[in-house]
Structure formats: C-alpha cells, structure tokens
C-alpha atoms as a PDB file:
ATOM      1  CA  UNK A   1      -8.459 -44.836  19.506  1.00  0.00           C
ATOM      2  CA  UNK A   2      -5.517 -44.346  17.365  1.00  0.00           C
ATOM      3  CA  UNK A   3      -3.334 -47.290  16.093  1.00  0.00           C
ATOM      4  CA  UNK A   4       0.113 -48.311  16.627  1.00  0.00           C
ATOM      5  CA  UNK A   5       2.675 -48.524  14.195  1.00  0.00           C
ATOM      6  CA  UNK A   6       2.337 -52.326  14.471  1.00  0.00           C
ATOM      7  CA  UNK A   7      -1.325 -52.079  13.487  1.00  0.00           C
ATOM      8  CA  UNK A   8      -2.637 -53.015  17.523  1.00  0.00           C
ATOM      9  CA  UNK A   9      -5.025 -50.576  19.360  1.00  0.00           C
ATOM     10  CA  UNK A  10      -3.739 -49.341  22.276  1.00  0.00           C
ATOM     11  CA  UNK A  11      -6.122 -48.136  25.112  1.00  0.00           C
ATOM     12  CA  UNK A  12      -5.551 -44.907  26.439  1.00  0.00           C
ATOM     13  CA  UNK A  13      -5.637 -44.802  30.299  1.00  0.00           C
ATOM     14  CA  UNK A  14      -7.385 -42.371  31.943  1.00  0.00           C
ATOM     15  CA  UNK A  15      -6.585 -40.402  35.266  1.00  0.00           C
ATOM     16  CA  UNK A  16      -8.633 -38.465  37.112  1.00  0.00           C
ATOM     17  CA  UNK A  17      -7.652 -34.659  37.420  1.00  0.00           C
ATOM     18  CA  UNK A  18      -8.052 -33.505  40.902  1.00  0.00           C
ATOM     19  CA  UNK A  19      -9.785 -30.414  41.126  1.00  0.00           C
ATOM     20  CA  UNK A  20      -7.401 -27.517  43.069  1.00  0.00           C
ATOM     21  CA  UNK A  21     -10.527 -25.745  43.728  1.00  0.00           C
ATOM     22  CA  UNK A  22     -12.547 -28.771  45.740  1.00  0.00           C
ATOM     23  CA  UNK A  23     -13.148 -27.976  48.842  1.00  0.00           C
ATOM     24  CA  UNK A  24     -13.145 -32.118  49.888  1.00  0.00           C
ATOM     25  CA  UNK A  25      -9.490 -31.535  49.095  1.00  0.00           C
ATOM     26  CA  UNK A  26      -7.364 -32.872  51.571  1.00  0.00           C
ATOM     27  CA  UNK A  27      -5.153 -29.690  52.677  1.00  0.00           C
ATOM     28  CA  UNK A  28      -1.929 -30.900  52.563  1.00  0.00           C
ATOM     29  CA  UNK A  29      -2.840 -32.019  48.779  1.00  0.00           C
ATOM     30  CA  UNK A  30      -4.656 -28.382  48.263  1.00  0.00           C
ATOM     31  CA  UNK A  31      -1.419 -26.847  49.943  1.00  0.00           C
ATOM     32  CA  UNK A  32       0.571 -28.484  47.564  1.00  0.00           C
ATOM     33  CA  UNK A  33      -2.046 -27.679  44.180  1.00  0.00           C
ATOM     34  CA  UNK A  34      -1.695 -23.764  46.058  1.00  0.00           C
ATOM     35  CA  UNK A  35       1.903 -23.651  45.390  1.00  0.00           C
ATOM     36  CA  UNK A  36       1.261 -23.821  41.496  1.00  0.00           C
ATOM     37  CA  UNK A  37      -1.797 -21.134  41.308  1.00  0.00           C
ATOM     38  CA  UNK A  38       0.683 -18.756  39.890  1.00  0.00           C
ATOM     39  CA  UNK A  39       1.508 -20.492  36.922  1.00  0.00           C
ATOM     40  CA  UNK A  40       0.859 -18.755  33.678  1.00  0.00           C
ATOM     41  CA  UNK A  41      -1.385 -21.451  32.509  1.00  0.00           C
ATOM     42  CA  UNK A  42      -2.337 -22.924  36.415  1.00  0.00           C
ATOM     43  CA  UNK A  43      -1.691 -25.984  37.998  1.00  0.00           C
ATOM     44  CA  UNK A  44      -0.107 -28.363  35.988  1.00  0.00           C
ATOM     45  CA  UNK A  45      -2.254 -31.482  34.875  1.00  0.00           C
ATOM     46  CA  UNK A  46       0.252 -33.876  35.070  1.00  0.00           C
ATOM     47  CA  UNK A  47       0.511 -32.207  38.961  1.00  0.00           C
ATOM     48  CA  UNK A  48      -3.454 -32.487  39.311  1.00  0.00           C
ATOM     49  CA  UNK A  49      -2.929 -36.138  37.994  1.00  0.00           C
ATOM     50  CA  UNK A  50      -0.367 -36.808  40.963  1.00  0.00           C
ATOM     51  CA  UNK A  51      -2.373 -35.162  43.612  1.00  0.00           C
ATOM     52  CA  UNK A  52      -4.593 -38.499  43.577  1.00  0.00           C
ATOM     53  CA  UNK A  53      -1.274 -39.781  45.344  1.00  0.00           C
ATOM     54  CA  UNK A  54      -0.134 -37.477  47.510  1.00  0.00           C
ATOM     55  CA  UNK A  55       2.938 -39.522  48.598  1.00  0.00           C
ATOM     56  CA  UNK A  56       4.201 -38.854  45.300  1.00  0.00           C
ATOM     57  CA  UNK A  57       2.788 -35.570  44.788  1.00  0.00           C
ATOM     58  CA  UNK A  58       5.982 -33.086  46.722  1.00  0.00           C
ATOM     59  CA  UNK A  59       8.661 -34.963  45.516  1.00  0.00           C
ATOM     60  CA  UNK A  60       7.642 -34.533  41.622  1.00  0.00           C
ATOM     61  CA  UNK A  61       7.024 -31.465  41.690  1.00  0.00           C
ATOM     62  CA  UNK A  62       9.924 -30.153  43.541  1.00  0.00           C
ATOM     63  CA  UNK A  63      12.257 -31.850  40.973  1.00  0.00           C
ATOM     64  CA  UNK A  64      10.230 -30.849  37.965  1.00  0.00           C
ATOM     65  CA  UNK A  65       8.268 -27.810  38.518  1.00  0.00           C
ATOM     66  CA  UNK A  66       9.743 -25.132  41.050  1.00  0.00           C
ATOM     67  CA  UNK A  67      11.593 -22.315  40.458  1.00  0.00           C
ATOM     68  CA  UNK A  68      14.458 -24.590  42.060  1.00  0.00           C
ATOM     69  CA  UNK A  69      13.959 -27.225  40.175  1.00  0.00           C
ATOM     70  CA  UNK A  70      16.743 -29.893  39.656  1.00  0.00           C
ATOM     71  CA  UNK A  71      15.900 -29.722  35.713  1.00  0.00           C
ATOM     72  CA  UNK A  72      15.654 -26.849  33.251  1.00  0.00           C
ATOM     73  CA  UNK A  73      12.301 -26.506  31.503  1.00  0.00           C
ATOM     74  CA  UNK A  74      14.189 -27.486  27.981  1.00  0.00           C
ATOM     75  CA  UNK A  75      14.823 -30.624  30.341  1.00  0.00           C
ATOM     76  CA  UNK A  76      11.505 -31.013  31.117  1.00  0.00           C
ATOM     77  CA  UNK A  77      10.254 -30.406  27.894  1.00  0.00           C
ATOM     78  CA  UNK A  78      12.863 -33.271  26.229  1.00  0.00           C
ATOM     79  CA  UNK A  79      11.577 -35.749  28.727  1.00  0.00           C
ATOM     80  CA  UNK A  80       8.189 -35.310  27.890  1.00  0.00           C
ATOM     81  CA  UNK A  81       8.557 -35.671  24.236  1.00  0.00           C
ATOM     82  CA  UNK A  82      11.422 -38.621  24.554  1.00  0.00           C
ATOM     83  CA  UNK A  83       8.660 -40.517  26.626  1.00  0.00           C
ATOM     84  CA  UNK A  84       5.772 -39.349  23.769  1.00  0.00           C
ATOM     85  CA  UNK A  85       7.953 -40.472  20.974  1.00  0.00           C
ATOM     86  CA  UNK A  86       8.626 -44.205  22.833  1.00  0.00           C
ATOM     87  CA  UNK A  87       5.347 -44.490  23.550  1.00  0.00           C
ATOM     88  CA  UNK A  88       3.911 -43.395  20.079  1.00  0.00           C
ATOM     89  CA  UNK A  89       2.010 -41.002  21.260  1.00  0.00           C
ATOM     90  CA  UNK A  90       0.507 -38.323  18.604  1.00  0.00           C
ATOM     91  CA  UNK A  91       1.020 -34.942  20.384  1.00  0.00           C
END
C-alpha cells in the first residue's frame, strides 16, 4: 500500500468487476454492459464496477458515457483526475 502525504496507510477498497460476458448476468444488467461493447477499449470498469448495483447502473452511464452524454469527455476526464488528486491517488 502506498502512503499518504500525512505518513498514514490508506487501504485501497476493492470492487468486484462484473463480468459482461457471464451468462448468470442478470439481463437488464447485461443489456445495459451490451450498450458499451463498442467501445474502443470495451466496457468501461468503472461501468462493470456499477453493474453490481444496477439501480445506479443507467443513470451513470447515461450522464457520463453515451454519445449524448450531459458531459464532454475533457469533462469526464477533469472529474476523474480532480477526484484522484483529492484523494491522493498515484495514477
């Protein structure tokens, strides 16, 4: 684990990555994963992270990830490294 600026360990916490490909999937939850199989680089893992909540699942997505998204990807992209730079996260 890597240390924080304060000199504390943080724990990382770890989420499950749902599988698009399982075929336990619930459908509505591999209907959703479908929707992202033409992504240059696949289904999101921050999307495969959701899926474990489905409620929360469509609503992310549509506002983050689809072509009609309500944010740009520079927007997207500034989020995620605002929240990595609070958070002092390394990447």
């Amino acid at each position: 684990m890597g240390s924080h600026p304060q000199g504390k360990v943080r724990a990382v916490a770890r989420i499950p990555l749902v599988d698009p490909e399982d075929s336990n999937l619930d459908p509505a939850v591999k209907e959703v994963l479908g929707a992202y199989g033409g992504m240059a680089l696949g289904v999101p893992n921050v999307i495969r992270a959701l899926a474990n909540h489905p409620g929360l699942l469509g609503g992310f997505g549509n506002v983050v990830y689809t072509p009609a998204a309500l944010i740009t990807p520079s927007q997207r992209e500034l989020a995620y490294l605002t929240a990595s730079a609070a958070n002092s996260c390394h990447y």
